[in-house]
C-alpha atoms as a PDB file:
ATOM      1  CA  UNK A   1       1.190  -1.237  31.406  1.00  0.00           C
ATOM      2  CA  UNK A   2       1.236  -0.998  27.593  1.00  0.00           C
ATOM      3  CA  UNK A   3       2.767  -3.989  25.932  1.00  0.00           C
ATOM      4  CA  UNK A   4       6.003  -3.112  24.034  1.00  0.00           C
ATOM      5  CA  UNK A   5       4.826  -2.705  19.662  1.00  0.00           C
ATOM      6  CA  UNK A   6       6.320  -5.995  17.921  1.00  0.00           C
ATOM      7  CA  UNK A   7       8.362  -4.706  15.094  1.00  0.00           C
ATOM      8  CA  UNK A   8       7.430  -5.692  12.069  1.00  0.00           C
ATOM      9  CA  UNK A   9      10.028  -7.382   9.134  1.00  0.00           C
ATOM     10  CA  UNK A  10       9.748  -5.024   5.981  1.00  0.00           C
ATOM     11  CA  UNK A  11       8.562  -8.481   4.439  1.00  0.00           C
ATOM     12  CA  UNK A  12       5.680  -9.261   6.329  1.00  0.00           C
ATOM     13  CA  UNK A  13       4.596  -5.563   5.762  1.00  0.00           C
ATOM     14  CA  UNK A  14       5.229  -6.101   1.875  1.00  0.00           C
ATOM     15  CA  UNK A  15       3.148  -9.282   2.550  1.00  0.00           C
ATOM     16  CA  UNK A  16       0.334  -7.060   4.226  1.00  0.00           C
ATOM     17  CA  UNK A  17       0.682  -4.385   1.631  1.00  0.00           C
ATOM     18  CA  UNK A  18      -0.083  -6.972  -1.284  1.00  0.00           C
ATOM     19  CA  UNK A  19      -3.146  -7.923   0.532  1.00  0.00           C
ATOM     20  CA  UNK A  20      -4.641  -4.352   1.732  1.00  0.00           C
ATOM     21  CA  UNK A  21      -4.056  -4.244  -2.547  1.00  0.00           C
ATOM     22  CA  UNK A  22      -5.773  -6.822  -3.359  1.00  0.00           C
ATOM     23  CA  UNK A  23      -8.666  -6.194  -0.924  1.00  0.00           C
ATOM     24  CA  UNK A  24      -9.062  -2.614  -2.879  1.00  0.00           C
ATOM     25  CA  UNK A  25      -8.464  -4.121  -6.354  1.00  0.00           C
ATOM     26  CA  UNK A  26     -11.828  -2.465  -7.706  1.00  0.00           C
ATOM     27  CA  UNK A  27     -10.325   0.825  -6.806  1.00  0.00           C
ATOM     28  CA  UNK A  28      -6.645  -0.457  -7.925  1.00  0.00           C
ATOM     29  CA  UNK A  29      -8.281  -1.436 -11.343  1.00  0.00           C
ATOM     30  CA  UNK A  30     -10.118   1.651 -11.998  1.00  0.00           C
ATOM     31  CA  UNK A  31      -6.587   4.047 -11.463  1.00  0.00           C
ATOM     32  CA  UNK A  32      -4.507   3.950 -14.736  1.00  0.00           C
ATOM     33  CA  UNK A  33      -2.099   2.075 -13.126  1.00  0.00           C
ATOM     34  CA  UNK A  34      -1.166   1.107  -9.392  1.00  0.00           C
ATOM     35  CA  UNK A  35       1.846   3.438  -9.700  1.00  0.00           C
ATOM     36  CA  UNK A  36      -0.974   6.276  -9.815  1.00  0.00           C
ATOM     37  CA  UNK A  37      -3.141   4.441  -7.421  1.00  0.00           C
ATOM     38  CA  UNK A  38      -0.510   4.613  -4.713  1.00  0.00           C
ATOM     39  CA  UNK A  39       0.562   8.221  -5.787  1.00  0.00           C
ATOM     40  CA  UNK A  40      -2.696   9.315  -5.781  1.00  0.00           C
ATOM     41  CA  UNK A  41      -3.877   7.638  -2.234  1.00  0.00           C
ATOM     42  CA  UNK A  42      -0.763   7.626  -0.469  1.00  0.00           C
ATOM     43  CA  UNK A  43      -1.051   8.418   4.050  1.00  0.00           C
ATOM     44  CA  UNK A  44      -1.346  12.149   3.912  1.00  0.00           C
ATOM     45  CA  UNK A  45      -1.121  14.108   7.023  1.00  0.00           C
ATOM     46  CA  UNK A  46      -4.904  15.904   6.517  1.00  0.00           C
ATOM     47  CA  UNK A  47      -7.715  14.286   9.206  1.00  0.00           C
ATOM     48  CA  UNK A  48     -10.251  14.568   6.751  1.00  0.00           C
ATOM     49  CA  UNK A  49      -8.419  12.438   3.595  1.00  0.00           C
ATOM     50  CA  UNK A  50      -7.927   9.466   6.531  1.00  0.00           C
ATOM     51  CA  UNK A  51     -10.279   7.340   4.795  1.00  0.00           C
ATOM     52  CA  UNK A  52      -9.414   7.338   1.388  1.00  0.00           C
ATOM     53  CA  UNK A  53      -5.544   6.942   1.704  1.00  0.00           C
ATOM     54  CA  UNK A  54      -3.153   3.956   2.080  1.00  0.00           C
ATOM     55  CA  UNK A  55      -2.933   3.405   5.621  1.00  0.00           C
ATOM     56  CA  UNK A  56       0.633   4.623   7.137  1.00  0.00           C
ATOM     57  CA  UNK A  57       1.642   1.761   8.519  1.00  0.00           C
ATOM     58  CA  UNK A  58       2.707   0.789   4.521  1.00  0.00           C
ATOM     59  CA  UNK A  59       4.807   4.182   4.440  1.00  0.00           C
ATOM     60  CA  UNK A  60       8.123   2.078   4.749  1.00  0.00           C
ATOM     61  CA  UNK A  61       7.254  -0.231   2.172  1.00  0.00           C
ATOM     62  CA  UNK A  62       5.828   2.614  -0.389  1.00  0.00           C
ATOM     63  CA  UNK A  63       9.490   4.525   0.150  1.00  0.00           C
ATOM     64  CA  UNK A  64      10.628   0.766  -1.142  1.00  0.00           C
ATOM     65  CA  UNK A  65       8.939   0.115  -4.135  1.00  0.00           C
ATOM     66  CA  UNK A  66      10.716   0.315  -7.718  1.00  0.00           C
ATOM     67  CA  UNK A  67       8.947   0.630 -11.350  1.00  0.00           C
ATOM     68  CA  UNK A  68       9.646  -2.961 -12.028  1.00  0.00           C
ATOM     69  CA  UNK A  69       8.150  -3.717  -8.226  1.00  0.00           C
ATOM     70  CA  UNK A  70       4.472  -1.940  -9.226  1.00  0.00           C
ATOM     71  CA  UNK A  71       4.813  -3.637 -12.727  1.00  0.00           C
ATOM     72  CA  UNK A  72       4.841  -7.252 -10.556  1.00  0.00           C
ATOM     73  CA  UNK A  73       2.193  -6.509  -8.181  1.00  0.00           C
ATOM     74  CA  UNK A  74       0.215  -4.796 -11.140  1.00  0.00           C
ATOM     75  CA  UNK A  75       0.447  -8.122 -12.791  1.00  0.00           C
ATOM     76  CA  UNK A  76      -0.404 -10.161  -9.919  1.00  0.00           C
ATOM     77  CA  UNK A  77      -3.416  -8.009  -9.355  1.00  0.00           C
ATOM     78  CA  UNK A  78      -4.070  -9.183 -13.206  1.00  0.00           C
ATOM     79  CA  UNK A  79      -3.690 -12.846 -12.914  1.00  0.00           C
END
């Protein structure tokens, strides 16, 4: 039998998010902003574009995120 999924708090996914971030900061840096990074590579629904988005797992968090929040993690990226 399949073990039941382990639900995830929408802060350790934040957590998680900030780190799949800062693992692709190269690709972060080189988008005008992380606003259009995350617009621009956010879990679409075509097989093919799997590899190049945000996985979808952060889809919660994305729905989330204000202006000021992308400014902060923006920074942080920065720092």
């Amino acid at each position: 039998m399949l073990a039941p999924e382990e639900t995830v708090s929408d802060y350790a996914l934040f957590q998680q998010f900030k780190q799949f971030i800062r693992n692709h900061r190269a690709e972060v840096v080189a988008a005008a902003s992380l606003e259009n990074y995350v617009h621009s590579h956010r879990p679409k629904l075509h097989i093919l574009a799997h590899s190049e988005c945000i996985p979808a797992r952060y889809k919660r968090v994305l729905r989330q995120l204000t202006p000021d929040d992308f400014k902060a993690l923006e920074q942080q990226l920065h720092d």
